[in-house]
C-alpha atoms as a PDB file:
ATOM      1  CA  UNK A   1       0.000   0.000   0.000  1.00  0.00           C
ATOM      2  CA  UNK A   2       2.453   2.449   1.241  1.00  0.00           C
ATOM      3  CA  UNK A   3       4.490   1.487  -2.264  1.00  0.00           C
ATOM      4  CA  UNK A   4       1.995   2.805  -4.380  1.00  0.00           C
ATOM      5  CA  UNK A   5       3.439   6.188  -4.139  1.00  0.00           C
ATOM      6  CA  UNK A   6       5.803   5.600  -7.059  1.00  0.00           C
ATOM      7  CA  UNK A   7       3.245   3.813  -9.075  1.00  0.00           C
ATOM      8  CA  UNK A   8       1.405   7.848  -8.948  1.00  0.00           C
ATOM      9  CA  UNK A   9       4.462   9.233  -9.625  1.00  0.00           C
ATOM     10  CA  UNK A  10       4.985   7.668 -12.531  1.00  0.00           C
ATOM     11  CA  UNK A  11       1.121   8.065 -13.888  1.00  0.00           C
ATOM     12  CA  UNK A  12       1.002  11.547 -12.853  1.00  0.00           C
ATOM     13  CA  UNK A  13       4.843  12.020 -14.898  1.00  0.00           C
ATOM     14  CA  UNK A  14       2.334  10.272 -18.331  1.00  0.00           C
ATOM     15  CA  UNK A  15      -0.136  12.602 -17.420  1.00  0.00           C
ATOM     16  CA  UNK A  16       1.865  15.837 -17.971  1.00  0.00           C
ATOM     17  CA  UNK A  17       3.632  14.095 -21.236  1.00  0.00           C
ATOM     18  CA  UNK A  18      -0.053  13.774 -22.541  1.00  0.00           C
ATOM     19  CA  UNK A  19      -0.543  17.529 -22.279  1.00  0.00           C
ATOM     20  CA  UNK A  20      -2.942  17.478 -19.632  1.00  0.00           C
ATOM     21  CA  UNK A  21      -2.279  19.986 -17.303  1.00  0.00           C
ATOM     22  CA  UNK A  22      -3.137  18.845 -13.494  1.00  0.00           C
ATOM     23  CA  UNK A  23      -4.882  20.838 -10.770  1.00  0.00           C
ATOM     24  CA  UNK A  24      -5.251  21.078  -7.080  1.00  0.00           C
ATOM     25  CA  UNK A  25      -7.361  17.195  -7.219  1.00  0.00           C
ATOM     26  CA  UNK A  26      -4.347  15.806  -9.066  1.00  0.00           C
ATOM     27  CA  UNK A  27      -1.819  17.656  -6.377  1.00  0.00           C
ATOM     28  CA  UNK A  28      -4.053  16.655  -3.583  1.00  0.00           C
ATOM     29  CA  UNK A  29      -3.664  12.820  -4.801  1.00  0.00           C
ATOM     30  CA  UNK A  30      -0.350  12.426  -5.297  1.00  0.00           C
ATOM     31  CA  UNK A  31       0.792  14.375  -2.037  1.00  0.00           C
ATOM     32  CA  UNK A  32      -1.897  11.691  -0.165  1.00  0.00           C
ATOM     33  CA  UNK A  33       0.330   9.107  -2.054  1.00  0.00           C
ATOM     34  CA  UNK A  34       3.209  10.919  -1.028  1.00  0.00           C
ATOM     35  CA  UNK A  35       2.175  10.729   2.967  1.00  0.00           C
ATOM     36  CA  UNK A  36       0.643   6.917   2.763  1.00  0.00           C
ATOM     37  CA  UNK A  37       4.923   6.212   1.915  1.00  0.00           C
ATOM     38  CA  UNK A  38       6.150   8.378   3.953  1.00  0.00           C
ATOM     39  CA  UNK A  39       7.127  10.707   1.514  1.00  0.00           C
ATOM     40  CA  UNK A  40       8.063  13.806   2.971  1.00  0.00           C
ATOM     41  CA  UNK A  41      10.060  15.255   1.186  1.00  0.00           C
ATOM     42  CA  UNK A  42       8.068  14.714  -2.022  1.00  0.00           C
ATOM     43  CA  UNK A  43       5.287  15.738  -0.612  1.00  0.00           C
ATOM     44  CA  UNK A  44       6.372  19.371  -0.102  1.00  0.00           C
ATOM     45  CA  UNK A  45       8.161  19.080  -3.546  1.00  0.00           C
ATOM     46  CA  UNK A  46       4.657  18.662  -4.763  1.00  0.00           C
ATOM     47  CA  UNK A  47       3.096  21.127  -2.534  1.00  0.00           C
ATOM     48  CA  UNK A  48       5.973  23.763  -3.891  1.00  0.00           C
ATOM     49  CA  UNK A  49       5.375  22.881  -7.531  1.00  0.00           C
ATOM     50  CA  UNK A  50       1.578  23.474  -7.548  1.00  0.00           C
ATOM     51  CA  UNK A  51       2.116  26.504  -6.148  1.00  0.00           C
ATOM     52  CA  UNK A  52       4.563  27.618  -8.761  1.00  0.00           C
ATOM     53  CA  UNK A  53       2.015  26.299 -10.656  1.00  0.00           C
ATOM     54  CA  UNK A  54      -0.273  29.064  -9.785  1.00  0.00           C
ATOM     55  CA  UNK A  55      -2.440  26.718  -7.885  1.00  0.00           C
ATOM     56  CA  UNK A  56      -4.380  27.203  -4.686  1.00  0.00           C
ATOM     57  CA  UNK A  57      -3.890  24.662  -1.814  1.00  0.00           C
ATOM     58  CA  UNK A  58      -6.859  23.971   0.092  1.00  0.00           C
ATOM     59  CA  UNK A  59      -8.019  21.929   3.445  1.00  0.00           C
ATOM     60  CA  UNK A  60      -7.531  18.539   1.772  1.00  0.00           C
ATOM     61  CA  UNK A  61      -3.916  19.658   0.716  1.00  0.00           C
ATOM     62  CA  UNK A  62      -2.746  21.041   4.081  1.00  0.00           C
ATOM     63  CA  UNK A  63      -4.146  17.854   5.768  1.00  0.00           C
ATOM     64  CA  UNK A  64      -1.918  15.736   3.377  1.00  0.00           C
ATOM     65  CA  UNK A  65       0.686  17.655   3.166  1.00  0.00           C
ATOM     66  CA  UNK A  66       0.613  18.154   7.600  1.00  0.00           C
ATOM     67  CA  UNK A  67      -0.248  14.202   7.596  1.00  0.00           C
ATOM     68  CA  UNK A  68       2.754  13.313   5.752  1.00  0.00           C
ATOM     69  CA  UNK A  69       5.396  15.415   7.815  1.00  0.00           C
ATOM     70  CA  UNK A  70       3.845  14.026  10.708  1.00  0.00           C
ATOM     71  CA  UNK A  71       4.234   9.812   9.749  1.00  0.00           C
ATOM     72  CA  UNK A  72       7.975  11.127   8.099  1.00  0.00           C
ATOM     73  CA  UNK A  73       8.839  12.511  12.105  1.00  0.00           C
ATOM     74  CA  UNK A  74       9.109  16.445  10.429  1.00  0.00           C
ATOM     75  CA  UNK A  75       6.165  18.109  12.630  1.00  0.00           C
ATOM     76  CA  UNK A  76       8.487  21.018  13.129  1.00  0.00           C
ATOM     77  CA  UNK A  77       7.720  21.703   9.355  1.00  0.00           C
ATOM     78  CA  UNK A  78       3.982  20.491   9.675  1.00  0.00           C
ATOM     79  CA  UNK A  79       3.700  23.873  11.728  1.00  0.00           C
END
């Protein structure tokens, strides 16, 4: 389960060479992913790059995003 993290990577990497362009569902999905592996790190890459993006974050993306610096032992960055 936790594995499946790279498996989203990857589809979310054929999504963008498609053309589609994602938004904050797509972010909030793979940053989820991200914090099921305990993914970190990733997961504020992610959180970074949708902002860059031009994105807004919402609830669902600061609870993933707080979620998965809590199970990778980061809370100081969760606050």
């Amino acid at each position: 389960k936790g594995g499946q993290w790279e498996k989203a990577l990857e589809l979310f990497d054929e999504f963008q060479r498609r053309g589609l362009e994602p938004d904050i569902i797509t972010y909030n999905a793979l940053i989820s992913a991200c914090e099921k592996g305990a993914q970190w790190e990733k997961a504020l890459q992610l959180f970074d790059e949708l902002q860059q993006r031009g994105l807004e974050p919402d609830i669902i993306t600061y609870s993933a995003l707080i979620s998965a610096c809590e199970k990778g032992g980061q809370w100081e960055k969760a606050l």
